[in-house]
PDB file of N, CA and C in Angstrom:
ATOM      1  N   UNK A   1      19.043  17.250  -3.142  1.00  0.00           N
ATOM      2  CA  UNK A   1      18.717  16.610  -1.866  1.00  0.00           C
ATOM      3  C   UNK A   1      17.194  16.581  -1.647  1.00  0.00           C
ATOM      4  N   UNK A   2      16.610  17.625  -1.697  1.00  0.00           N
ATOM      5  CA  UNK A   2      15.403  17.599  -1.705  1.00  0.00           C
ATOM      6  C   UNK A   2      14.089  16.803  -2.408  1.00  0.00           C
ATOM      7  N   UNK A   3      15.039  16.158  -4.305  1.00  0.00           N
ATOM      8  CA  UNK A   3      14.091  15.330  -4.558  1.00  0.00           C
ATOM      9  C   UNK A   3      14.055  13.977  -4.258  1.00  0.00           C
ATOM     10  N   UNK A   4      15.532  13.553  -3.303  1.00  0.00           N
ATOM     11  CA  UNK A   4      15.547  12.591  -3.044  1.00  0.00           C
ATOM     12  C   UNK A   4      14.913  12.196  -1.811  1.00  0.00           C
ATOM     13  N   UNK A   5      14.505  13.432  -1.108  1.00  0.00           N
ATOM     14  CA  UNK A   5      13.454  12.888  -0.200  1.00  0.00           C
ATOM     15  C   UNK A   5      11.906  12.835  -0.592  1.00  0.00           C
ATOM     16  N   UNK A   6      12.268  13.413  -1.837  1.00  0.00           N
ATOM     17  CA  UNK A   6      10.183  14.021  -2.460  1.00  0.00           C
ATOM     18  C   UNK A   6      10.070  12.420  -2.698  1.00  0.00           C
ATOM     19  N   UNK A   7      11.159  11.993  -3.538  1.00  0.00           N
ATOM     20  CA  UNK A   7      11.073  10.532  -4.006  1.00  0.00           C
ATOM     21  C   UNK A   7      10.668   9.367  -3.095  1.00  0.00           C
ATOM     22  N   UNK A   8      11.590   9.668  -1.860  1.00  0.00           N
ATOM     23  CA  UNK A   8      11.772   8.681  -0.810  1.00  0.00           C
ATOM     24  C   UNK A   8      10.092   8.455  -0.185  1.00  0.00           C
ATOM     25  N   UNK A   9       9.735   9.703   0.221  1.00  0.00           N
ATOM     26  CA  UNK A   9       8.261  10.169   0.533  1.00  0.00           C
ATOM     27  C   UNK A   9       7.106   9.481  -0.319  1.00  0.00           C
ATOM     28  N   UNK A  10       7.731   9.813  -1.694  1.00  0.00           N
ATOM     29  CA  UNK A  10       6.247   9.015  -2.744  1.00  0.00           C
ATOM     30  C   UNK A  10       6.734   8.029  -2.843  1.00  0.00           C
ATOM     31  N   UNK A  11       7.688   7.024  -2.328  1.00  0.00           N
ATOM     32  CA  UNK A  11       7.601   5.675  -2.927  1.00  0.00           C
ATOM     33  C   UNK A  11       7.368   5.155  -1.435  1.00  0.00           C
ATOM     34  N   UNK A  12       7.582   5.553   0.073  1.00  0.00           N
ATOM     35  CA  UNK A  12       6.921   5.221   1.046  1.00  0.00           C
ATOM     36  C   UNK A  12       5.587   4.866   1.055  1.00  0.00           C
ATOM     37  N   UNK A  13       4.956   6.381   0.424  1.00  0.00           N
ATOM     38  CA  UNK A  13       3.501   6.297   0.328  1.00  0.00           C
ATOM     39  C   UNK A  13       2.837   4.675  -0.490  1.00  0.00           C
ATOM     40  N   UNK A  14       3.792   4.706  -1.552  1.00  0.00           N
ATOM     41  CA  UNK A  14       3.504   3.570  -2.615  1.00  0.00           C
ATOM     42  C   UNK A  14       3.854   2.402  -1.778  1.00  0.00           C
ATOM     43  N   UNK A  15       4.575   1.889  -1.462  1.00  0.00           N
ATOM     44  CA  UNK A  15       4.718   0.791  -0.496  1.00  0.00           C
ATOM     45  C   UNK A  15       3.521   0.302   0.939  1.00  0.00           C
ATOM     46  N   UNK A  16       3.413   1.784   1.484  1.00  0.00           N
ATOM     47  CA  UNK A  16       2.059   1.580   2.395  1.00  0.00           C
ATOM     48  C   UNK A  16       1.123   1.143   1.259  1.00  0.00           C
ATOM     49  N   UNK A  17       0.266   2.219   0.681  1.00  0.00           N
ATOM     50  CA  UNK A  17      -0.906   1.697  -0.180  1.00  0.00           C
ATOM     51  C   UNK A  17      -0.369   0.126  -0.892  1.00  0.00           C
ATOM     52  N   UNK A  18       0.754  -0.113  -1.592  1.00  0.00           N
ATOM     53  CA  UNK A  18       0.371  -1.324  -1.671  1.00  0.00           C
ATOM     54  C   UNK A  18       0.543  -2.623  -0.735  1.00  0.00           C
ATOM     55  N   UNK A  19       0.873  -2.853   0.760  1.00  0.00           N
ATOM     56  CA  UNK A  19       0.893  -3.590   2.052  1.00  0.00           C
ATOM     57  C   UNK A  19      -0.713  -3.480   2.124  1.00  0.00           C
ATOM     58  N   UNK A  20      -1.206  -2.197   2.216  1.00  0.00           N
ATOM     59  CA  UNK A  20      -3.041  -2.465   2.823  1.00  0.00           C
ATOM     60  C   UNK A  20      -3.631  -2.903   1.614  1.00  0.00           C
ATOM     61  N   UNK A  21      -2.944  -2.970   0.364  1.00  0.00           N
ATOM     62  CA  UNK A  21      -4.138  -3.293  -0.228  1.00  0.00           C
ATOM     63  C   UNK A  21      -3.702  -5.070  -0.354  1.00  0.00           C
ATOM     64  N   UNK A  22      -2.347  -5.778  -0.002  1.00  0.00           N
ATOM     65  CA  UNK A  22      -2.370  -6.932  -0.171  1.00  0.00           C
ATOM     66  C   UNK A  22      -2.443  -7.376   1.241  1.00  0.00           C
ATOM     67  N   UNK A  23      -3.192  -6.597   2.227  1.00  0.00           N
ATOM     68  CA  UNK A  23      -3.122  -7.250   3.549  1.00  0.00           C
ATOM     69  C   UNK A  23      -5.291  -7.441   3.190  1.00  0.00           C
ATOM     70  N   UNK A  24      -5.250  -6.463   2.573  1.00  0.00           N
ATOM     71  CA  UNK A  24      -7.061  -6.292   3.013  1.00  0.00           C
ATOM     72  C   UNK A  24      -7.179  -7.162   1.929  1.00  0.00           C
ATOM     73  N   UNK A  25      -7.316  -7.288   0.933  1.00  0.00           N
ATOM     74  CA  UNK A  25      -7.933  -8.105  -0.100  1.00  0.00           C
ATOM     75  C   UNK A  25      -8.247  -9.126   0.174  1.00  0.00           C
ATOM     76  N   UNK A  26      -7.543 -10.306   0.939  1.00  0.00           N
ATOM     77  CA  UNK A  26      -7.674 -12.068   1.399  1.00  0.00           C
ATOM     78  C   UNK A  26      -8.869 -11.494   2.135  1.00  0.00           C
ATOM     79  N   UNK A  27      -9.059 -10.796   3.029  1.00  0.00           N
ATOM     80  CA  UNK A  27     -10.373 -10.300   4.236  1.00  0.00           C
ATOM     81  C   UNK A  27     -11.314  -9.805   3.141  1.00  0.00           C
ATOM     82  N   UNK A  28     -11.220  -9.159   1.889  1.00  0.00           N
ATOM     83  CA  UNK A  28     -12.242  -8.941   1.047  1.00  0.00           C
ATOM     84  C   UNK A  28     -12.785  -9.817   0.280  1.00  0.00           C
ATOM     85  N   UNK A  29     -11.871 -10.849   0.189  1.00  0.00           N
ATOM     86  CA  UNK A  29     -11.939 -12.256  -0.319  1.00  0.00           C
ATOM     87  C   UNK A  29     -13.052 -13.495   0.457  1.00  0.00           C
ATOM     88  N   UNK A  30     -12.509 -13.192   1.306  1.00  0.00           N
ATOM     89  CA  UNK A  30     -13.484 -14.090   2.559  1.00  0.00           C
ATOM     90  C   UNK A  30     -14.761 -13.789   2.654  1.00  0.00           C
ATOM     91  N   UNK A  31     -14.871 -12.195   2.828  1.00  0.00           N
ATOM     92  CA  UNK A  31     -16.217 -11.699   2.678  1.00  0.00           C
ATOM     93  C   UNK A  31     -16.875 -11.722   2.107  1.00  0.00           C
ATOM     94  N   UNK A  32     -16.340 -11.949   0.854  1.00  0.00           N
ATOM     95  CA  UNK A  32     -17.080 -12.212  -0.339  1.00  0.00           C
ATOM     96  C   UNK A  32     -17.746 -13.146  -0.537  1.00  0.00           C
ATOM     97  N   UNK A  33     -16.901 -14.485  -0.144  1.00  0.00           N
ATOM     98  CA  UNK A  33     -17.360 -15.729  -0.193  1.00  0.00           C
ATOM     99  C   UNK A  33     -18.584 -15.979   0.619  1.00  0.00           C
ATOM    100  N   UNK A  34     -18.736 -15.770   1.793  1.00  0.00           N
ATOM    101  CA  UNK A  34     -19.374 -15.722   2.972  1.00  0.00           C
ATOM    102  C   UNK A  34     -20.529 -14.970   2.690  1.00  0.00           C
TER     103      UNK A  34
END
């Protein structure tokens, strides 16, 4: 039971980090250009 929450926990984490990094990039994109 327990690694199925260790799991649940690190693939949350993995899902956040990858949402900010495909929400920020287009805005790092722009900036760039600019």
């Amino acid at each position: 039971m327990y690694s199925i929450g260790f799991w649940g926990i690190l693939s949350g984490i993995f899902k956040f980090f990858l949402i900010t990094i495909y929400l920020t990039s287009p805005v790092r994109i722009v900036m760039d250009s600019q």
